[in-house]
Protein backbone atom coordinates (compact mmCIF):
# COMPACT_ATOMS: atom_id res chain seq x y z
CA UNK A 1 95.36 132.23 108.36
CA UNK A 2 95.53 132.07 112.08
CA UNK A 3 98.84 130.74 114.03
CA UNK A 4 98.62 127.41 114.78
CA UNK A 5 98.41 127.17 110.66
CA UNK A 6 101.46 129.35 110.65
CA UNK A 7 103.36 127.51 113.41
CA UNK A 8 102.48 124.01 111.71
CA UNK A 9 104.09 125.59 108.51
CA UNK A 10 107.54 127.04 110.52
CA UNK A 11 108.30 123.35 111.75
CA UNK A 12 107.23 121.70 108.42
CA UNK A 13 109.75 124.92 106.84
CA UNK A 14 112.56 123.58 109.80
CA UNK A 15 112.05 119.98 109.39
CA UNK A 16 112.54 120.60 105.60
CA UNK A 17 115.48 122.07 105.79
CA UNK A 18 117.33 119.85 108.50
CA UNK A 19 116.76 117.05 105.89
CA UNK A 20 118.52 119.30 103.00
CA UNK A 21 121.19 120.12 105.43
CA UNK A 22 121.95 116.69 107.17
CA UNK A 23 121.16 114.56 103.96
CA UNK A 24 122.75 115.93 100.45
CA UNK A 25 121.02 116.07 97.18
CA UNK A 26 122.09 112.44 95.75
CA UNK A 27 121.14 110.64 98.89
CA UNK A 28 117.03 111.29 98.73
CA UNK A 29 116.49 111.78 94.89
CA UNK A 30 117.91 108.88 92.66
CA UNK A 31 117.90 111.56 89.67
CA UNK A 32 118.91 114.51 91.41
CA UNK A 33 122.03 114.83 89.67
CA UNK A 34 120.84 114.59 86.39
CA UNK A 35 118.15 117.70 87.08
CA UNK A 36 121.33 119.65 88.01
CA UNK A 37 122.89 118.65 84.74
CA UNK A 38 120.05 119.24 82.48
CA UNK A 39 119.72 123.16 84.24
CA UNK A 40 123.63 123.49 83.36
CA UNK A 41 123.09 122.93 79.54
CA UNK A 42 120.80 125.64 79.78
CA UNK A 43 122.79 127.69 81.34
CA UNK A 44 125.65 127.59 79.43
CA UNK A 45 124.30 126.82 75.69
CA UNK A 46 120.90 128.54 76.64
CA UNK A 47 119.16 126.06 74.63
CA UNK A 48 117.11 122.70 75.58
CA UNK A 49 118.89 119.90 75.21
CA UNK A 50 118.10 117.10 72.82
CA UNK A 51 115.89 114.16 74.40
CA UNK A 52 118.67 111.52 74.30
CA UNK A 53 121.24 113.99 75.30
CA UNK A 54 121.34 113.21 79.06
CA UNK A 55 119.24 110.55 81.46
CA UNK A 56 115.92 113.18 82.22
CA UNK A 57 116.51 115.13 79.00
CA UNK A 58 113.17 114.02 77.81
CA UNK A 59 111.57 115.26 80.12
CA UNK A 60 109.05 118.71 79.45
CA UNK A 61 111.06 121.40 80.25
CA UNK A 62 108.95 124.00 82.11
CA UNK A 63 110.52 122.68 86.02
CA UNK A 64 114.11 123.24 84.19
CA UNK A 65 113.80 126.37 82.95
CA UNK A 66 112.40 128.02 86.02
CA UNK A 67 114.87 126.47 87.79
CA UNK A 68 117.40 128.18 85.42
CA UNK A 69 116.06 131.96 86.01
CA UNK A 70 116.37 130.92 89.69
CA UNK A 71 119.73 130.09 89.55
CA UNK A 72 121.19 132.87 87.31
CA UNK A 73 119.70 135.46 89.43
CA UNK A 74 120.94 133.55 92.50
CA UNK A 75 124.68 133.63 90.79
CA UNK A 76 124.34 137.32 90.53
CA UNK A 77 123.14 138.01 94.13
CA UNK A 78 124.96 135.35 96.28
CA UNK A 79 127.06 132.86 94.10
CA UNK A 80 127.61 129.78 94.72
CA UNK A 81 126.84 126.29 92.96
CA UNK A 82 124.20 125.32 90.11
CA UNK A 83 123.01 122.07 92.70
CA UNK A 84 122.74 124.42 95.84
CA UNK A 85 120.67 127.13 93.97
CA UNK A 86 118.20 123.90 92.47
CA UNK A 87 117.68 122.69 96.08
CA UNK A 88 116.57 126.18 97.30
CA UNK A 89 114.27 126.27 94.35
CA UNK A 90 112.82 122.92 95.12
CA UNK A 91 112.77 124.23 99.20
CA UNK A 92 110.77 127.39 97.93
CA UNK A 93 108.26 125.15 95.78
CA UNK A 94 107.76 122.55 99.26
CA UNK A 95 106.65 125.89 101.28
CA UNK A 96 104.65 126.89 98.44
CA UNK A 97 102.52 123.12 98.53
CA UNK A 98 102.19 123.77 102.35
CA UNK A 99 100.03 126.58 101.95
CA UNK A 100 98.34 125.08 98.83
CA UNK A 101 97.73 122.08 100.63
CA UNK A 102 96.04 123.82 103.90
CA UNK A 103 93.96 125.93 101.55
CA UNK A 104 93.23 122.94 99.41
CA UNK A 105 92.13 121.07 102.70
CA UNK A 106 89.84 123.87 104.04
CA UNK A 107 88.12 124.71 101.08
CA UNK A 108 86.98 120.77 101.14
CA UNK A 109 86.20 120.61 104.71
CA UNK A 110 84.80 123.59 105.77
CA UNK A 111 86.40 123.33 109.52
CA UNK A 112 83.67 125.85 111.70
CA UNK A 113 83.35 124.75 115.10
CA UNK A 114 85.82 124.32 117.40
CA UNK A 115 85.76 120.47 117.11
CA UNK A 116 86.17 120.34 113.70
CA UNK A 117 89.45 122.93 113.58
CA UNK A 118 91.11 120.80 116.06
CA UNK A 119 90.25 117.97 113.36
CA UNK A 120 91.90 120.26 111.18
CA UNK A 121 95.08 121.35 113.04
CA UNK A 122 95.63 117.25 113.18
CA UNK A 123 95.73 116.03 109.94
CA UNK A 124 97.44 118.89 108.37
CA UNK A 125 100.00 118.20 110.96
CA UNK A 126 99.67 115.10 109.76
CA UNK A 127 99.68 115.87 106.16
CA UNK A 128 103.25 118.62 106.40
CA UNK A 129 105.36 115.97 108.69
CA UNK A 130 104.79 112.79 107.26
CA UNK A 131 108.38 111.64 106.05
CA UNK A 132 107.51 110.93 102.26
CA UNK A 133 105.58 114.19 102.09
CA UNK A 134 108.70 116.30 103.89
CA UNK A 135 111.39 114.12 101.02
CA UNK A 136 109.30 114.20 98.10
CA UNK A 137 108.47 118.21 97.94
CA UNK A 138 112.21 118.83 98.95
CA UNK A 139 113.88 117.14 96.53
CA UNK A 140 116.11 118.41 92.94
CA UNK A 141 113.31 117.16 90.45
CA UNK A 142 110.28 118.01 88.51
CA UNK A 143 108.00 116.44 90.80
CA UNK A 144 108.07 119.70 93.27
CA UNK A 145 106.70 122.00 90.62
CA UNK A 146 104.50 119.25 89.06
CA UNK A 147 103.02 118.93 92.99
CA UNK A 148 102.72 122.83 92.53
CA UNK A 149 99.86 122.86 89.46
CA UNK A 150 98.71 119.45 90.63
CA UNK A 151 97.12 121.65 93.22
CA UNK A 152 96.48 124.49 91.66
CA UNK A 153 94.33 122.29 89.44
CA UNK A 154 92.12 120.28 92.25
CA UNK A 155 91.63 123.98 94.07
CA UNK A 156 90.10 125.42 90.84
CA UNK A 157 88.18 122.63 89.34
CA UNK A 158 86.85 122.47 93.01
CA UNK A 159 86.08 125.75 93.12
CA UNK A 160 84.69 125.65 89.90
CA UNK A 161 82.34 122.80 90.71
CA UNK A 162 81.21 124.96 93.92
CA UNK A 163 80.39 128.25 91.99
CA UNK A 164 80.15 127.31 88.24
CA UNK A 165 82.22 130.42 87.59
CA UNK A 166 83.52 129.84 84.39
CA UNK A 167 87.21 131.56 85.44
CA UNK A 168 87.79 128.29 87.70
CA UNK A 169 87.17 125.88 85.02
CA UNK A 170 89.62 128.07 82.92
CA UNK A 171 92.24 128.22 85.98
CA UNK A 172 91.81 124.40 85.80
CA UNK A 173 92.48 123.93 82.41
CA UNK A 174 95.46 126.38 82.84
CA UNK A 175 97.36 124.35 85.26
CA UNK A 176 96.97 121.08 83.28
CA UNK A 177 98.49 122.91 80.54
CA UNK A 178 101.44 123.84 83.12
CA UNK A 179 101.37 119.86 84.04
CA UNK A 180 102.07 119.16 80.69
CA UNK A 181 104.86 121.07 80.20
CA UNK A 182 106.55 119.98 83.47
CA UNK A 183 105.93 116.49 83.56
CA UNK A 184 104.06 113.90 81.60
CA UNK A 185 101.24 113.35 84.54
CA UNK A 186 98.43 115.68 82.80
CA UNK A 187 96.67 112.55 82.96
CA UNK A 188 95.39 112.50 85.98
CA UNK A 189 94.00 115.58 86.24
CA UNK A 190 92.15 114.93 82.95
CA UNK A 191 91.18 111.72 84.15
CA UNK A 192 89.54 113.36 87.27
CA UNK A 193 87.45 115.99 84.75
CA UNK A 194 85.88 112.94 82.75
CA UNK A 195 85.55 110.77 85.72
CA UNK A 196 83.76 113.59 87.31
CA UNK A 197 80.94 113.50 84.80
CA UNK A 198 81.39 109.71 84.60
CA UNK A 199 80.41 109.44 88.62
CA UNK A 200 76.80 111.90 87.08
CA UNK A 201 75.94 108.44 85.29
CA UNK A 202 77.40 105.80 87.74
CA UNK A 203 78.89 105.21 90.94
CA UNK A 204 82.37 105.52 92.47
CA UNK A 205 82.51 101.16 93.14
CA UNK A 206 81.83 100.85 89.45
CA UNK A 207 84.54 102.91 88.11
CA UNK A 208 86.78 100.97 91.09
CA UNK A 209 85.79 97.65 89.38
CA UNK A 210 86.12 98.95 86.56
CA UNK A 211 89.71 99.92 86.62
CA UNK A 212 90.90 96.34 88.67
CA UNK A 213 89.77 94.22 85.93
CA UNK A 214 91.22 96.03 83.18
CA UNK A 215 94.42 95.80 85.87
CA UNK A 216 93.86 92.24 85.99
CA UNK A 217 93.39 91.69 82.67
CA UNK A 218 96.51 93.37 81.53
CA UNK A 219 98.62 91.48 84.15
CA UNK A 220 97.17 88.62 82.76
CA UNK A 221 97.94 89.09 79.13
CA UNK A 222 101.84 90.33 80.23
CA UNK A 223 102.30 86.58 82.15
CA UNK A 224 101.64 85.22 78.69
CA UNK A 225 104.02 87.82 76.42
CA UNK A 226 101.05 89.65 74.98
CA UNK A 227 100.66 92.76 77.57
CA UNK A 228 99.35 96.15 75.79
CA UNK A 229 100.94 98.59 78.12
CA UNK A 230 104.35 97.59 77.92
CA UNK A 231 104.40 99.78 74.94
CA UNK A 232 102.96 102.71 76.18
CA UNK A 233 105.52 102.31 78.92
CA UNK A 234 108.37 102.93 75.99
CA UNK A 235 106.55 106.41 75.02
CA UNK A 236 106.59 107.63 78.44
CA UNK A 237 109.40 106.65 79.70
CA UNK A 238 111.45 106.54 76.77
CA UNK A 239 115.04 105.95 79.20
CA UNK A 240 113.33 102.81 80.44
CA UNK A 241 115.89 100.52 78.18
CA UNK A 242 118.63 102.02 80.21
CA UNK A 243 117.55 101.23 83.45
CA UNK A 244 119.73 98.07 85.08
CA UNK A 245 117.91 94.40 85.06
CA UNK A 246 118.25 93.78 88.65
CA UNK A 247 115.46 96.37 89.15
CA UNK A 248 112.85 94.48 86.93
CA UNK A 249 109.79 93.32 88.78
CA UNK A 250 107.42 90.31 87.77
CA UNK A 251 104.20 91.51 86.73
CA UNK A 252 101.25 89.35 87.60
CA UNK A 253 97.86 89.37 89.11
CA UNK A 254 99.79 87.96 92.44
CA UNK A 255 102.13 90.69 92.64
CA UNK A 256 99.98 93.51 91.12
CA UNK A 257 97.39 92.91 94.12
CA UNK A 258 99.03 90.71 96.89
CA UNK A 259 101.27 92.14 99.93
CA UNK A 260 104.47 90.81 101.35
CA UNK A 261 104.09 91.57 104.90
CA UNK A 262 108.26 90.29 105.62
CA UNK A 263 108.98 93.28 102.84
CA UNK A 264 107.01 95.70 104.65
CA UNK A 265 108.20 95.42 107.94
CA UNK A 266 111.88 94.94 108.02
CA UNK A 267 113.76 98.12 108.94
CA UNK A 268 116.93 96.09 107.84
CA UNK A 269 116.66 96.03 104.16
CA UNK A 270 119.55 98.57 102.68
CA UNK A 271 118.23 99.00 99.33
CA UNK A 272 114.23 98.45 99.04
CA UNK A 273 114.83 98.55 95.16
CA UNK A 274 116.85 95.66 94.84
CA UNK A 275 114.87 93.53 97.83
CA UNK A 276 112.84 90.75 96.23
CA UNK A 277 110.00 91.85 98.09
CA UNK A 278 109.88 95.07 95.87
CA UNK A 279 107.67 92.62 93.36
CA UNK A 280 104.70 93.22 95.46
CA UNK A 281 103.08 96.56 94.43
CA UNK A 282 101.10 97.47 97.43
CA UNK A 283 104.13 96.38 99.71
CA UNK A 284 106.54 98.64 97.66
CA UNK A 285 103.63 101.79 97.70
CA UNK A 286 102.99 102.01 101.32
CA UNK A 287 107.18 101.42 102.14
CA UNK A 288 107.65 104.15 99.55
CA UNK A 289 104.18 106.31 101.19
CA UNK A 290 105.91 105.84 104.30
CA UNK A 291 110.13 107.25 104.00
CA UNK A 292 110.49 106.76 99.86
CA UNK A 293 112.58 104.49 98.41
CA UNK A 294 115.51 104.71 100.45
CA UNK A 295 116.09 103.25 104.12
CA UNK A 296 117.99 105.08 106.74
CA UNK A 297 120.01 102.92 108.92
CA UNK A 298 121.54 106.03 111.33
CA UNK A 299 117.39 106.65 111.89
CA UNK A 300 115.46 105.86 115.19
CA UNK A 301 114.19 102.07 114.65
CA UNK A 302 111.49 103.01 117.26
CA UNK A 303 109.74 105.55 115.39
CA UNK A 304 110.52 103.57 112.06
CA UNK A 305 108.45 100.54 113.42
CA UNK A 306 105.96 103.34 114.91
CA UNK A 307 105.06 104.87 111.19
CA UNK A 308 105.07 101.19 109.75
CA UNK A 309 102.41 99.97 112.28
CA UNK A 310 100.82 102.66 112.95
CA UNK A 311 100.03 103.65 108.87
CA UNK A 312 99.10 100.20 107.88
CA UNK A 313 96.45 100.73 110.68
CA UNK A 314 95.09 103.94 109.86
CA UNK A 315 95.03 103.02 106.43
CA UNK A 316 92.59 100.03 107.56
CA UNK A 317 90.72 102.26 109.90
CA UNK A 318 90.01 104.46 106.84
CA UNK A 319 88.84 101.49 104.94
CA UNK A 320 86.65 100.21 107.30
CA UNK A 321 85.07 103.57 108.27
CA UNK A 322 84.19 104.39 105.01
CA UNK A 323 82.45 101.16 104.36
CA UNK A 324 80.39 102.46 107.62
CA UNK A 325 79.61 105.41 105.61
CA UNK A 326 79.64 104.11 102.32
CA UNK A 327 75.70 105.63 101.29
CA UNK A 328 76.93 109.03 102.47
CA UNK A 329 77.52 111.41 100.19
CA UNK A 330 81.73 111.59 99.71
CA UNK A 331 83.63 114.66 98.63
CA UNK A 332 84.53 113.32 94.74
CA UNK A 333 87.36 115.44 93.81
CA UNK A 334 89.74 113.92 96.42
CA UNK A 335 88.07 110.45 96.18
CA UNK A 336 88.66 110.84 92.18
CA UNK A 337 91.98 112.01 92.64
CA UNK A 338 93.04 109.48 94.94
CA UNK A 339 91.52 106.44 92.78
CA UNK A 340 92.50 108.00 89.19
CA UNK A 341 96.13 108.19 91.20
CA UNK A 342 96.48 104.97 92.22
CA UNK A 343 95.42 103.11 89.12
CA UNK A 344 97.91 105.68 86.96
CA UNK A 345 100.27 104.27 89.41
CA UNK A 346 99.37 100.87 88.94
CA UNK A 347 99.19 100.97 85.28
CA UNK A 348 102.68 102.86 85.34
CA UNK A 349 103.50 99.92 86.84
CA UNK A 350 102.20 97.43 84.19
CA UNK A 351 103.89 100.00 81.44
CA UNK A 352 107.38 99.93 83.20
CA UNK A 353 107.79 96.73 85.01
CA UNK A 354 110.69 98.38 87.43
CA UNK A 355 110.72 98.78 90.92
CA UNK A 356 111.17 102.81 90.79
CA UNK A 357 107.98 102.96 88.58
CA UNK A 358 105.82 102.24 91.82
CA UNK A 359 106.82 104.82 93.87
CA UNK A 360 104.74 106.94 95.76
CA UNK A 361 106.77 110.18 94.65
CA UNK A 362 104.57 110.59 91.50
CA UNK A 363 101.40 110.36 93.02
CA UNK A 364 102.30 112.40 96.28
CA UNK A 365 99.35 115.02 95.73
CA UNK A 366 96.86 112.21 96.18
CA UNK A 367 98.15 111.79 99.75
CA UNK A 368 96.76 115.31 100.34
CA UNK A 369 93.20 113.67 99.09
CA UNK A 370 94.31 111.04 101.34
CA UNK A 371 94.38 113.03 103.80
CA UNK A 372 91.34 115.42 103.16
CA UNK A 373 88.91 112.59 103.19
CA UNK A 374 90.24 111.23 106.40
CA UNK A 375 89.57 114.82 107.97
CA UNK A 376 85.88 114.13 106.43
CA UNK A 377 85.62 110.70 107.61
CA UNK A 378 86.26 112.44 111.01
CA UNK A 379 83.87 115.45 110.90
CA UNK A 380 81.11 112.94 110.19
CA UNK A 381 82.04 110.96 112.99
CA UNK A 382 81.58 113.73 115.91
CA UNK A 383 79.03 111.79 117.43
CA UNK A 384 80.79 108.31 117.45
CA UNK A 385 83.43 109.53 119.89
CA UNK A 386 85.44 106.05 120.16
CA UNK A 387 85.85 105.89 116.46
CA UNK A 388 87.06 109.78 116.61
CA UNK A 389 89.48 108.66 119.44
CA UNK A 390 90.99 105.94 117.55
CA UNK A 391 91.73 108.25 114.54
CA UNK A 392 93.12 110.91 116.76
CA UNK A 393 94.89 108.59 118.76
CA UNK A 394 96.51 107.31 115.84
CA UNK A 395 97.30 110.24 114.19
CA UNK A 396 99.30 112.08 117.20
CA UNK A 397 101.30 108.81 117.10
CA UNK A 398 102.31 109.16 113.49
CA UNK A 399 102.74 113.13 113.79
CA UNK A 400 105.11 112.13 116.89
CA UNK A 401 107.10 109.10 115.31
CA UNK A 402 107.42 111.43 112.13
CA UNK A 403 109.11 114.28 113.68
CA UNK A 404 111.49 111.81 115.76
CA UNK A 405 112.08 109.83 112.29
CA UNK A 406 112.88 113.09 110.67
CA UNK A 407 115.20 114.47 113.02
CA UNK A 408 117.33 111.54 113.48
CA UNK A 409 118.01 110.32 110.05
């Protein structure tokens, strides 16, 4: 690991812990508290608590527990509070998904020449200072470990799929067994093993299609009372009937696959979850992709605007590139992981018609996909130096605007 990996890792490390230090716990994680009271029952009764017996008491227990050890050895060597010792933990997993992430990101593109580690260096800057990124690996929750085995998983089966070494496939299946007992997203990663030898048989657009019908059709059953996943939604989620009314969205094929430009960008809106605009899926995932679900008025408005044009255009770039190379031959772990992602997303969506059931947060691993197949998209255009420009342009802009964003909120 040479230094410029090292030095993007030391101001991802600093820009983590300014936010921890200038924003407390209950300000960037909606559940925050209730982490830190589900790792004081253990701690005191050294027992898990019954499902109903607080607000993320259902949850698996695995992120809890560790979080427990951390903090009873941290009573015995420093003191100090239960909350305090959970957000170190959570800081000590975020470093940990830096490195993962830069070895998950080399390992698929194979930087060599000088060219393509510069390519490199930029979108794992990219990738460590984006402001979702820098919130969601920070924060009390059991996202931060579930991140963790997320990509321990996509490294192995990778690696696995590289070698055929049958210890990768088992490290694999390990770390979805970790995902299940940490959070109920095992899933995905499933749903990235059978889609991989679904794509043997037919091709990526198909299993697309695929996946927006049975979208559509579900949206479409739900506007007439007779939606399937609603019920699902009650298994999963099972503190859903607790959360407030004003945070219920409409789910139809309009919102499920429109935009609402006006919700996007205004920088004004206090609370995205209660905006009206929050009914629009897409519009609500790339606000949320962007700084989560919370606005920060004290932040700089220039940068804000910056990440909000700026992503919606890279994100288009991306699209349009890669129907330009649509016949080459595309990396498919990351382009599973990012597809399987969104449509859990969107079908966690159609299960729990709230406004907090569309945020990025739970999918933030496939933004490391994200990002690894933009780093391809831009090895495989060395020789188209104008398209190259315009990613690189566009990418210093967003690295820039994130670290001003970051530091000012």
């Amino acid at each position: 690991m040479n230094k410029w990996i090292l030095g993007i890792i030391l101001l991802g490390m600093i820009l983590r812990g300014v936010l921890i230090l200038r924003q407390p716990y209950p300000l960037v994680a909606h559940e925050a508290s209730n982490f830190v009271e589900y790792v004081e029952i253990i701690k005191k009764e050294w027992r898990i608590p019954d499902p109903n017996e607080c607000w993320v008491c259902y949850h698996p227990p695995l992120y809890m527990l560790s979080a427990t050890i951390f903090s009873e050895s941290a009573d015995k060597l420093f003191g100090g509070s239960t909350s305090t010792h959970v957000q170190i933990f959570s800081f000590l997993l975020s470093i940990v998904f830096m490195f993962l992430s830069q070895a998950y990101l080399r390992m698929l593109l194979k930087p060599e020449s000088k060219n393509e580690m510069k390519i490199f260096y930029l979108i794992f800057s990219f990738l460590i200072f984006w402001p979702s990124v820098v919130m969601n690996t920070v924060r009390i929750g059991n996202e931060s470990l579930n991140y963790i085995w997320l990509l321990c998983f996509l490294i192995y089966f990778q690696k696995w799929i590289d070698t055929k070494n049958k210890k990768f496939l088992a490290g694999a299946l390990l770390a979805i067994v970790l995902v299940y007992f940490t959070k109920s997203s095992w899933m995905i990663p499933v749903g990235i093993i059978s889609g991989y030898y679904f794509l043997k048989r037919i091709r990526l657009r198909w299993l697309i299609f695929t996946g927006c019908m049975i979208m559509a059709l579900e949206a479409g059953m739900q506007a007439h009372g007779k939606g399937v996943f609603p019920i699902i939604g009650t298994k999963l989620v099972p503190n859903m009937a607790g959360l407030p009314n004003d945070l219920r969205v409409s789910n139809s094929i309009g919102t499920l696959f429109g935009f609402s430009f006006p919700f996007y960008f205004n920088t004004a809106i206090s609370d995205p979850l209660k905006h009206p605009g929050r009914d629009y899926f897409w519009s609500f995932f790339f606000r949320t992709a962007r700084t989560g679900e919370f606005s920060y008025e004290k932040s700089n408005h220039e940068s804000a605007f910056a990440l909000m044009i700026f992503f919606l255009m890279i994100v288009l770039r991306f699209i349009e590139t890669a129907i330009r190379l649509f016949k080459e031959k595309w990396p498919p772990i990351p382009a599973l992981d990012l597809t399987m992602s969104l449509f859990a997303l969107m079908a966690m969506r159609l299960s729990v018609p709230y406004a907090c059931a569309q945020d990025m947060r739970y999918i933030t691993v496939s933004f490391v996909s994200f990002v690894a197949l933009i780093g391809w998209v831009m090895i495989k255009l060395q020789n188209r130096k104008w398209l190259l420009n315009s990613f690189s342009v566009q990418l210093v802009i967003l690295i820039a605007s994130s670290i001003i964003f970051l530091f000012s909120i």
